[in-house]
PDB file of N, CA and C in Angstrom:
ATOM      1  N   UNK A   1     -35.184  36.886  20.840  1.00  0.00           N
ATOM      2  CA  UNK A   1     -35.482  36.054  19.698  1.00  0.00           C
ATOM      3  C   UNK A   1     -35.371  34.594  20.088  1.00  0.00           C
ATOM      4  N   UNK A   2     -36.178  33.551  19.413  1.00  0.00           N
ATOM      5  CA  UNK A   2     -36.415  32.697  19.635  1.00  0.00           C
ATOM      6  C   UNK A   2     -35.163  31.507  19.245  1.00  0.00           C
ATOM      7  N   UNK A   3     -34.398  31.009  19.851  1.00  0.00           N
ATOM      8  CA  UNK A   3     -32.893  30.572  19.176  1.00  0.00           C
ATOM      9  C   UNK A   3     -32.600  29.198  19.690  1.00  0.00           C
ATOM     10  N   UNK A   4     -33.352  28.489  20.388  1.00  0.00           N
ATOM     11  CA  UNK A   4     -33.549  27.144  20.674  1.00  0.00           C
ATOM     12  C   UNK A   4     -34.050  26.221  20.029  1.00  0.00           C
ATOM     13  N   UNK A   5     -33.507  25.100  20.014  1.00  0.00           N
ATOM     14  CA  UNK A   5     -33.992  24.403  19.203  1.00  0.00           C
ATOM     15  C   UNK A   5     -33.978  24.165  17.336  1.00  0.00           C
ATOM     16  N   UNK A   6     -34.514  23.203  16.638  1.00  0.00           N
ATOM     17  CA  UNK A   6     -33.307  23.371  15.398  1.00  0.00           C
ATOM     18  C   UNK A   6     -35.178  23.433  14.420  1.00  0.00           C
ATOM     19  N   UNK A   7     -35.312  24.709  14.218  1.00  0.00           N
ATOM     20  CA  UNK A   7     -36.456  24.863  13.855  1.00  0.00           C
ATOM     21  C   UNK A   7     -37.165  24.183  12.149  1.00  0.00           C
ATOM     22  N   UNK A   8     -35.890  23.263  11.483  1.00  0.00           N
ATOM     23  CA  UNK A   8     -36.168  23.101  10.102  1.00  0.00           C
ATOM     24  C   UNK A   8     -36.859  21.623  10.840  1.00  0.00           C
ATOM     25  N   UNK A   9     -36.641  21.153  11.762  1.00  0.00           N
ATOM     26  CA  UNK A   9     -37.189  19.781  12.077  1.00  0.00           C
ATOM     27  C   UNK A   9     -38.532  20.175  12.709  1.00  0.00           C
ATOM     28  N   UNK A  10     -38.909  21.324  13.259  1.00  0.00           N
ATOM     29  CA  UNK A  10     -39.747  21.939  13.831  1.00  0.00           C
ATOM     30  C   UNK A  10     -41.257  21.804  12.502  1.00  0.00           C
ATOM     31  N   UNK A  11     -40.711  22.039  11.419  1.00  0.00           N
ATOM     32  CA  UNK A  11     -41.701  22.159  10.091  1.00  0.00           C
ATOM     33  C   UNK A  11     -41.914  20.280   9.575  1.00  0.00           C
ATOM     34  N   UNK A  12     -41.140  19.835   9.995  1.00  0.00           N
ATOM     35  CA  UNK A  12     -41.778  18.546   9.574  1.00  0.00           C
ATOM     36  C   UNK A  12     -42.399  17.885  10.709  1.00  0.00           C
ATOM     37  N   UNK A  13     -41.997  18.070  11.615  1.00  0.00           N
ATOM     38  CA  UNK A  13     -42.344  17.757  13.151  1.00  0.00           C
ATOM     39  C   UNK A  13     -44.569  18.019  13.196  1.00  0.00           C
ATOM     40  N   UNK A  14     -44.466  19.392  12.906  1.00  0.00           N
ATOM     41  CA  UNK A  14     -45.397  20.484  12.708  1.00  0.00           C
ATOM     42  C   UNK A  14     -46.579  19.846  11.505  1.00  0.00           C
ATOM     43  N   UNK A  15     -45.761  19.452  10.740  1.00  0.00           N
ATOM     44  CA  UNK A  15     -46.950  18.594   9.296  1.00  0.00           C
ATOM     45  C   UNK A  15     -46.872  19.529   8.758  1.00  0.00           C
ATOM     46  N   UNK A  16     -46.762  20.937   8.353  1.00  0.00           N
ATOM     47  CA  UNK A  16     -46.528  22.065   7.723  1.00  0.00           C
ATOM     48  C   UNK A  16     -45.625  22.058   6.343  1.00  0.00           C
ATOM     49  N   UNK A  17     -45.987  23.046   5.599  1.00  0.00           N
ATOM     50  CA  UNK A  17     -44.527  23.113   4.397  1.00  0.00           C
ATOM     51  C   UNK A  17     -43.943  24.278   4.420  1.00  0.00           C
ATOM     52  N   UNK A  18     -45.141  24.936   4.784  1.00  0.00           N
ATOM     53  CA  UNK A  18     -44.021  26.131   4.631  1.00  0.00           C
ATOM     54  C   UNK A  18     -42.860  26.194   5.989  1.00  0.00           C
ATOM     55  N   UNK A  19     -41.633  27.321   5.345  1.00  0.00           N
ATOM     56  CA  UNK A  19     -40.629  26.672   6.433  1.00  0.00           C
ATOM     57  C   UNK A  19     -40.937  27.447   7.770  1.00  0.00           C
ATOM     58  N   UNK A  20     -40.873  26.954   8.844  1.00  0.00           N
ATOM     59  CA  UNK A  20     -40.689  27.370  10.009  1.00  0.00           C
ATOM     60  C   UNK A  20     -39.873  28.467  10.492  1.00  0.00           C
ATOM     61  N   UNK A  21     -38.367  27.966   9.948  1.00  0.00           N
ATOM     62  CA  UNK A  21     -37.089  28.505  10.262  1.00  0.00           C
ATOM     63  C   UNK A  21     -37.199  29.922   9.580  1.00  0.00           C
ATOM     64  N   UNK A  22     -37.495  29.541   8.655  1.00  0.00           N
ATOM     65  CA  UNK A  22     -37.696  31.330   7.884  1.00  0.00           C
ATOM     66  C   UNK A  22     -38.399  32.255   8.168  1.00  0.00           C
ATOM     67  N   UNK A  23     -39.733  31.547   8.500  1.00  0.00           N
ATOM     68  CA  UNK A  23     -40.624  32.659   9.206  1.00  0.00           C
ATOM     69  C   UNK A  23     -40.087  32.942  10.904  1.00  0.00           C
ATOM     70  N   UNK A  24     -39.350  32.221  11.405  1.00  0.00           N
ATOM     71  CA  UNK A  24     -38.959  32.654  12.570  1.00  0.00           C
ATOM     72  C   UNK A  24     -37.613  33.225  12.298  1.00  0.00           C
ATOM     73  N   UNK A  25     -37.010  33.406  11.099  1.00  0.00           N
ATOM     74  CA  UNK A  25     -35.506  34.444  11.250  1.00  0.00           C
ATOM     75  C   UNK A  25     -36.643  35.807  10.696  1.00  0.00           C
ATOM     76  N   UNK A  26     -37.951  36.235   9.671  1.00  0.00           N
ATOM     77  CA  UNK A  26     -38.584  37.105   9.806  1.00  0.00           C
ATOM     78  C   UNK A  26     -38.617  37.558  10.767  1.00  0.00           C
ATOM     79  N   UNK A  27     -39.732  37.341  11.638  1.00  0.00           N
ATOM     80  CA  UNK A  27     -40.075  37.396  12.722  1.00  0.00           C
ATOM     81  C   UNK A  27     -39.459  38.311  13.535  1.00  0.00           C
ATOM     82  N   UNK A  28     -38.198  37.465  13.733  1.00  0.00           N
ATOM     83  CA  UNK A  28     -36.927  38.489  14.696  1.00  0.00           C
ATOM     84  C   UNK A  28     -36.379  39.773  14.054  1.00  0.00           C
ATOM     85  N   UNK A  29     -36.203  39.584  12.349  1.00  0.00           N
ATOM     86  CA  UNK A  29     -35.565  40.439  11.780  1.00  0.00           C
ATOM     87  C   UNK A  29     -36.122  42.122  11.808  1.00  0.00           C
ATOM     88  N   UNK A  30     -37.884  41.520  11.830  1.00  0.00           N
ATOM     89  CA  UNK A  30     -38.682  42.558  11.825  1.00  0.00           C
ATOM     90  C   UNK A  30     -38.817  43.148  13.078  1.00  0.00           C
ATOM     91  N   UNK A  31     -38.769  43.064  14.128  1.00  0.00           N
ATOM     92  CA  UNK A  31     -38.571  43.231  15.482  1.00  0.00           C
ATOM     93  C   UNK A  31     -40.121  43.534  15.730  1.00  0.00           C
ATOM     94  N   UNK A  32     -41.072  43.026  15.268  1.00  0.00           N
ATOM     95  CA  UNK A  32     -42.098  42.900  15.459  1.00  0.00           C
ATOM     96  C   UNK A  32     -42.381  42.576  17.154  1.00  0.00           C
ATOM     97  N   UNK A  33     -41.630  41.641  17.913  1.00  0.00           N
ATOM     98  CA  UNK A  33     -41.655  41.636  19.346  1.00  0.00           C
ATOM     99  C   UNK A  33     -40.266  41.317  19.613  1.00  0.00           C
ATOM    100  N   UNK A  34     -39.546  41.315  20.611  1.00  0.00           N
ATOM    101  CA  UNK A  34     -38.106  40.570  20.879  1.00  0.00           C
ATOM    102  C   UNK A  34     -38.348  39.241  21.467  1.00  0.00           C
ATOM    103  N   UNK A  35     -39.191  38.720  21.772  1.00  0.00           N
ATOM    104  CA  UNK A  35     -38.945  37.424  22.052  1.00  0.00           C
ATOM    105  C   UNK A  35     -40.243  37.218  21.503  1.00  0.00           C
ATOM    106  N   UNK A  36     -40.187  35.691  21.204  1.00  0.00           N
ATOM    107  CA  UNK A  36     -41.859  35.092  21.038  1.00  0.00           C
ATOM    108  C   UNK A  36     -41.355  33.340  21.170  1.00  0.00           C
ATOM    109  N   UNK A  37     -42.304  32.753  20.924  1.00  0.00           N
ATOM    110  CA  UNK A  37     -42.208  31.567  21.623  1.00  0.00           C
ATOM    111  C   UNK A  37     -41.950  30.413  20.203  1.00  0.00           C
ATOM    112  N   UNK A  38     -41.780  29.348  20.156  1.00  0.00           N
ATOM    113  CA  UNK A  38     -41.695  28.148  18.958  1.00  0.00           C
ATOM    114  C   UNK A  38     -42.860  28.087  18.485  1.00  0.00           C
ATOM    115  N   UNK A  39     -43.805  28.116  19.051  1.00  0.00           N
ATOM    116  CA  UNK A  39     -45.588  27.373  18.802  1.00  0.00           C
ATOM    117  C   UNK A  39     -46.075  28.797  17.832  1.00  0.00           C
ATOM    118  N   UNK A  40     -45.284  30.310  18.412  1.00  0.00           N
ATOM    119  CA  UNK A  40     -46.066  31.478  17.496  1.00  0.00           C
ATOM    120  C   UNK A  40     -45.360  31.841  16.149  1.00  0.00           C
ATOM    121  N   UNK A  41     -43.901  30.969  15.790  1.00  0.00           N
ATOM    122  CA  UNK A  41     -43.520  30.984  14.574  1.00  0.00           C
ATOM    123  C   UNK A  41     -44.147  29.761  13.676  1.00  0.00           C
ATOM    124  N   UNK A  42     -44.171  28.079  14.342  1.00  0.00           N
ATOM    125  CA  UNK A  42     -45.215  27.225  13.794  1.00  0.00           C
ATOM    126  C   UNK A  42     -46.339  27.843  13.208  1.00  0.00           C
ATOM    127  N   UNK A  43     -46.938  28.582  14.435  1.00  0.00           N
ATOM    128  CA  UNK A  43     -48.909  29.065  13.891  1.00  0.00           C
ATOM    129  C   UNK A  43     -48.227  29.761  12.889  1.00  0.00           C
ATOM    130  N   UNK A  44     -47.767  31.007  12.785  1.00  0.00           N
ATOM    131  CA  UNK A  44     -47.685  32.090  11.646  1.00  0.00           C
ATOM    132  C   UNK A  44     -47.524  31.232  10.299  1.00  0.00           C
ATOM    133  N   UNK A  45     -46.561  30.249  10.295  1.00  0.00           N
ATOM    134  CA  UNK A  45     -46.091  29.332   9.407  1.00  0.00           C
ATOM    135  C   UNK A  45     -47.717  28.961   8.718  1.00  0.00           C
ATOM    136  N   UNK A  46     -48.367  28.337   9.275  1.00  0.00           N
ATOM    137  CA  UNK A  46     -49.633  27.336   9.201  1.00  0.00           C
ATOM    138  C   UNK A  46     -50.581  28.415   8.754  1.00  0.00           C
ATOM    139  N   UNK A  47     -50.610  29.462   9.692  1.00  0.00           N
ATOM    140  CA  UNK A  47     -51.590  30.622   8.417  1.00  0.00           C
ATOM    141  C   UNK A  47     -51.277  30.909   7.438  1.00  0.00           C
ATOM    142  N   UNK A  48     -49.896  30.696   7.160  1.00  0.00           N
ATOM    143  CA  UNK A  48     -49.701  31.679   5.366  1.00  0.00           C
ATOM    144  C   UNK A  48     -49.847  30.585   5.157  1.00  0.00           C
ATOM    145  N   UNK A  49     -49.476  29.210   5.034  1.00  0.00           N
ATOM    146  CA  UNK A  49     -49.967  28.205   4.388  1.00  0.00           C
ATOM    147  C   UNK A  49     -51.332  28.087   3.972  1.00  0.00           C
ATOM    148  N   UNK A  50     -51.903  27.842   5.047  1.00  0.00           N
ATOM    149  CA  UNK A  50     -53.624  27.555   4.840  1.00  0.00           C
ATOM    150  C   UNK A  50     -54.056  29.340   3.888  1.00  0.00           C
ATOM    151  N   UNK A  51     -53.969  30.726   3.802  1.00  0.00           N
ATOM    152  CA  UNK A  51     -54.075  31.289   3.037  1.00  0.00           C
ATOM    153  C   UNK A  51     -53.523  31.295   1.808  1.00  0.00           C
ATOM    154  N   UNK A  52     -52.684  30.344   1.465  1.00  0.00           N
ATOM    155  CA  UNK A  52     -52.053  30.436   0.126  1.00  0.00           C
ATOM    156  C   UNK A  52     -52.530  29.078  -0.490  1.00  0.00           C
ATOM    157  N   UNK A  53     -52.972  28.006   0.742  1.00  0.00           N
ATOM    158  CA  UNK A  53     -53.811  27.213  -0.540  1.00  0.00           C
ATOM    159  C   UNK A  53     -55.159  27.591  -0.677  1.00  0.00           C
ATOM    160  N   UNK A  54     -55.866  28.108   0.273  1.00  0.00           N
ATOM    161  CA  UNK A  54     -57.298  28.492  -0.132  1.00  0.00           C
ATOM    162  C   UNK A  54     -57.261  29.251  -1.205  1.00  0.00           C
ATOM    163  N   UNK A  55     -56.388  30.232  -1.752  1.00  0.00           N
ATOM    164  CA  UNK A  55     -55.957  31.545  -3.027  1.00  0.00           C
ATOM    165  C   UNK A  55     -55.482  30.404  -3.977  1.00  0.00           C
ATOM    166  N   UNK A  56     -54.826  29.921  -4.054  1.00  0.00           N
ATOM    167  CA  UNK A  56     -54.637  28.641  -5.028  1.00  0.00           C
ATOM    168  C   UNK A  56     -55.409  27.816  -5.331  1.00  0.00           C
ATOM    169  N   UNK A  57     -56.292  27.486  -4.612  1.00  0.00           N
ATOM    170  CA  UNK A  57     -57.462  26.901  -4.888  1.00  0.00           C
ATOM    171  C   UNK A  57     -58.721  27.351  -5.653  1.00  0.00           C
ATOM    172  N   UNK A  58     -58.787  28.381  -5.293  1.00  0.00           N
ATOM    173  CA  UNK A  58     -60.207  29.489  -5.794  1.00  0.00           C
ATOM    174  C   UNK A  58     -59.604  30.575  -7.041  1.00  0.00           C
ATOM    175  N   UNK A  59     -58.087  30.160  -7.046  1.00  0.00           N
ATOM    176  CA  UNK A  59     -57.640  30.845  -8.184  1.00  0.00           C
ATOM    177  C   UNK A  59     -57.443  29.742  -9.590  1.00  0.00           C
ATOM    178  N   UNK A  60     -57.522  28.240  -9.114  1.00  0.00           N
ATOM    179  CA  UNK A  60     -57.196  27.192 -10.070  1.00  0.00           C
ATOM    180  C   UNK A  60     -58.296  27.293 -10.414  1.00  0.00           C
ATOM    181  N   UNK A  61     -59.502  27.476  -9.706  1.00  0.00           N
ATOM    182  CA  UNK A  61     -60.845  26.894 -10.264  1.00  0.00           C
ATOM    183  C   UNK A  61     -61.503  28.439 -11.119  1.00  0.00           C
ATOM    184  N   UNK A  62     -61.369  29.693 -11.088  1.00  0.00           N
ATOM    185  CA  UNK A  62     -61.224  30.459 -11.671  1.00  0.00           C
ATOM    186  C   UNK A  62     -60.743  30.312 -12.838  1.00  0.00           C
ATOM    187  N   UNK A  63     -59.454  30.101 -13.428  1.00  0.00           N
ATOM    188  CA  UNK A  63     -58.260  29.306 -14.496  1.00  0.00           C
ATOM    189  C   UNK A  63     -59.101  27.949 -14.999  1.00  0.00           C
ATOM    190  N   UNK A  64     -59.553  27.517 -14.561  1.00  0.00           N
ATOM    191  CA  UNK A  64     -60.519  26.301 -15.097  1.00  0.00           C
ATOM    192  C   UNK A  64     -62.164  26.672 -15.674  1.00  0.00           C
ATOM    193  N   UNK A  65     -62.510  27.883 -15.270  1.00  0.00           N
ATOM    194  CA  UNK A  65     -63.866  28.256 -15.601  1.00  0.00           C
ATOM    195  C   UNK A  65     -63.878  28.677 -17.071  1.00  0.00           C
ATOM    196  N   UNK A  66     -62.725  29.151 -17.212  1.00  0.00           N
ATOM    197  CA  UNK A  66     -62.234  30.099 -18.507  1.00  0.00           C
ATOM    198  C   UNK A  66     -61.352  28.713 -19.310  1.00  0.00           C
ATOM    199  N   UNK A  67     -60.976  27.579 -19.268  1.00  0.00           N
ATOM    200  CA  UNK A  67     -60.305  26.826 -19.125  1.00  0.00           C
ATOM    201  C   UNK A  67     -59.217  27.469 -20.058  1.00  0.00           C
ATOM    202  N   UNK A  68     -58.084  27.735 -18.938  1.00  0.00           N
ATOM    203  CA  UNK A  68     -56.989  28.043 -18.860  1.00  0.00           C
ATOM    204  C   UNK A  68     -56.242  27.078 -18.449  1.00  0.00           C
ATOM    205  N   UNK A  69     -55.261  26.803 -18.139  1.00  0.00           N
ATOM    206  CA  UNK A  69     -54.522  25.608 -17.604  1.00  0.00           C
ATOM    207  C   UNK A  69     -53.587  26.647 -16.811  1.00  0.00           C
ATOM    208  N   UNK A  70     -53.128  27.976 -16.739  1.00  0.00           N
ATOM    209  CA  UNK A  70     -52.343  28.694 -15.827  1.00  0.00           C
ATOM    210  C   UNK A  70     -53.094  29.495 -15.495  1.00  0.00           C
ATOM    211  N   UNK A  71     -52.849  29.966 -13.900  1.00  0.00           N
ATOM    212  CA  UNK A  71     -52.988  30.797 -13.355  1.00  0.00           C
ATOM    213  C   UNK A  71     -52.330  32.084 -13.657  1.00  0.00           C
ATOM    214  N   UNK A  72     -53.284  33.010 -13.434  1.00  0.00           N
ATOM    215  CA  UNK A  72     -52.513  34.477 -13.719  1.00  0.00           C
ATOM    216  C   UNK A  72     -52.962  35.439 -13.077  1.00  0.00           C
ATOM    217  N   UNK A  73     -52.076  36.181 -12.700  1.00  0.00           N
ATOM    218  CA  UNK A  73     -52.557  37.381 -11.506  1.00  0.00           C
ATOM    219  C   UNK A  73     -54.290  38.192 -11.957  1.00  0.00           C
ATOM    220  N   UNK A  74     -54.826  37.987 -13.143  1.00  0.00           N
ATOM    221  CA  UNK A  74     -56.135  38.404 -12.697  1.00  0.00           C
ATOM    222  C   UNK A  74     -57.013  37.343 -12.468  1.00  0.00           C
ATOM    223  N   UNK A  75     -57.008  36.158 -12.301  1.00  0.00           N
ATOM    224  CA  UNK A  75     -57.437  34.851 -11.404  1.00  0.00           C
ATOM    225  C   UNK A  75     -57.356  34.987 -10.133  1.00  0.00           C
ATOM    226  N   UNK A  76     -56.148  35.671  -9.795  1.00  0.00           N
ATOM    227  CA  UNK A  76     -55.836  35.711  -8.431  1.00  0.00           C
ATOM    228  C   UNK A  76     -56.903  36.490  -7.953  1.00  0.00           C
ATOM    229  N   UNK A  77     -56.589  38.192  -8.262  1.00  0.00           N
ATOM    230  CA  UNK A  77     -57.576  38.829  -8.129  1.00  0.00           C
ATOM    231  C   UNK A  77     -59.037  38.701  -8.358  1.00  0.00           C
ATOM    232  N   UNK A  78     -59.645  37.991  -9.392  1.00  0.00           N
ATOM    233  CA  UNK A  78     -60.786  37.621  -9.312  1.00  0.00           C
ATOM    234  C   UNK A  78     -61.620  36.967  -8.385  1.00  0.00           C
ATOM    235  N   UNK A  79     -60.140  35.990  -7.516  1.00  0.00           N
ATOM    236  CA  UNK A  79     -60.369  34.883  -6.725  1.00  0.00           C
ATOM    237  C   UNK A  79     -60.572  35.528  -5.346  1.00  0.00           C
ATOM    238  N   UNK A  80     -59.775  36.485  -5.137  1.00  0.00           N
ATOM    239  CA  UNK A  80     -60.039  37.670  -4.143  1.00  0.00           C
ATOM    240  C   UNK A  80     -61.267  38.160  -3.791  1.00  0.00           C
ATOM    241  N   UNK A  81     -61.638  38.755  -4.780  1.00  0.00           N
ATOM    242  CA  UNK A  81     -62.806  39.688  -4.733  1.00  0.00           C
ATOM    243  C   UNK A  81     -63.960  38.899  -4.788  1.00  0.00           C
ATOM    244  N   UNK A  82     -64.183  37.562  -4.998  1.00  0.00           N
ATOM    245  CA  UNK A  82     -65.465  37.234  -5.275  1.00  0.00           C
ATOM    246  C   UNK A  82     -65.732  36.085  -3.671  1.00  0.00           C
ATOM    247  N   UNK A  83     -64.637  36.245  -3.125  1.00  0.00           N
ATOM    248  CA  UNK A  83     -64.569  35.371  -2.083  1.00  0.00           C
ATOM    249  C   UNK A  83     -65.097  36.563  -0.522  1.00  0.00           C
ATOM    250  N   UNK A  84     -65.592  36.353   0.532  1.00  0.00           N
ATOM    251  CA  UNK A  84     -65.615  37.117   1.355  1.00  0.00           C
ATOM    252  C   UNK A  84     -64.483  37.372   2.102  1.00  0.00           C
ATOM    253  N   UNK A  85     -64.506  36.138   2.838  1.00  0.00           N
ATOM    254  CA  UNK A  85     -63.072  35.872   3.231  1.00  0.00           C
ATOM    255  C   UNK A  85     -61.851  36.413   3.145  1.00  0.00           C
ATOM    256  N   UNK A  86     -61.660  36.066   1.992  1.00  0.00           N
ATOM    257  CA  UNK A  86     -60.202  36.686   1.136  1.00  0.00           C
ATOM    258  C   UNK A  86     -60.442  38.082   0.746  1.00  0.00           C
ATOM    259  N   UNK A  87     -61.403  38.214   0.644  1.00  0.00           N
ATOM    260  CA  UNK A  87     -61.817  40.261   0.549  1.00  0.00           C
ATOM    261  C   UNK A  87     -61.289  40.513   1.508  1.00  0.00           C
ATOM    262  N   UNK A  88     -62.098  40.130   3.029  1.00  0.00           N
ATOM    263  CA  UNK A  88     -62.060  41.123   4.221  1.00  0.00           C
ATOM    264  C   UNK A  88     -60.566  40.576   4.393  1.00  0.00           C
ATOM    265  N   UNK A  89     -59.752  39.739   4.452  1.00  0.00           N
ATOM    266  CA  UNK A  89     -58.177  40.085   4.986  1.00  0.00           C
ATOM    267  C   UNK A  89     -57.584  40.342   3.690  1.00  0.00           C
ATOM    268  N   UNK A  90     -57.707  40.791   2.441  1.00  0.00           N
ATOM    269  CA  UNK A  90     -56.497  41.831   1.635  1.00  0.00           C
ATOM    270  C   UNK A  90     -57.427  42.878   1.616  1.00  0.00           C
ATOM    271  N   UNK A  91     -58.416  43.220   1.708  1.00  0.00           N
ATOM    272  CA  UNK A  91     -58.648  44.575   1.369  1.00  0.00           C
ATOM    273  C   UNK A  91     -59.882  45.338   2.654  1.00  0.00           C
TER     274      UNK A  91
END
């Protein structure tokens, strides 16, 4: 496991929000590999990010078509299914 270095500075360092440190105590917890490197808990970090604003995005504007002002899990899903993208990686 990856144990160098002080990985919460790693996420601002990175330009990222989501946290670093968390997805790299995942990471290990899941034993998905026993070692991996700083740069492959950053990336993982930076994909769920960039997938959770593109779904937030296509789910606000969904919530706005209907003008809603909240999002709600069948926005989400709507936002899913009508997207390719977001089809082919949840379903």
């Amino acid at each position: 496991a990856y144990l160098l270095g002080d990985l919460n500075s790693d996420t601002s360092k990175s330009g990222i929000i989501f946290p670093v440190g968390r997805v790299a105590k995942n990471l290990s917890s899941t034993k998905i590999a026993s070692k991996y490197s700083k740069s492959s808990a950053i990336w993982v970090a930076a994909v769920l990010q960039y997938i959770t604003c593109e779904l937030l995005e296509l789910s606000g504007n969904m919530a706005n078509q209907v003008s809603n002002k909240r999002i709600t899990p069948d926005h989400i899903n709507q936002a899913v299914r009508t997207d390719d993208e977001l089809r082919n990686t949840f379903f």
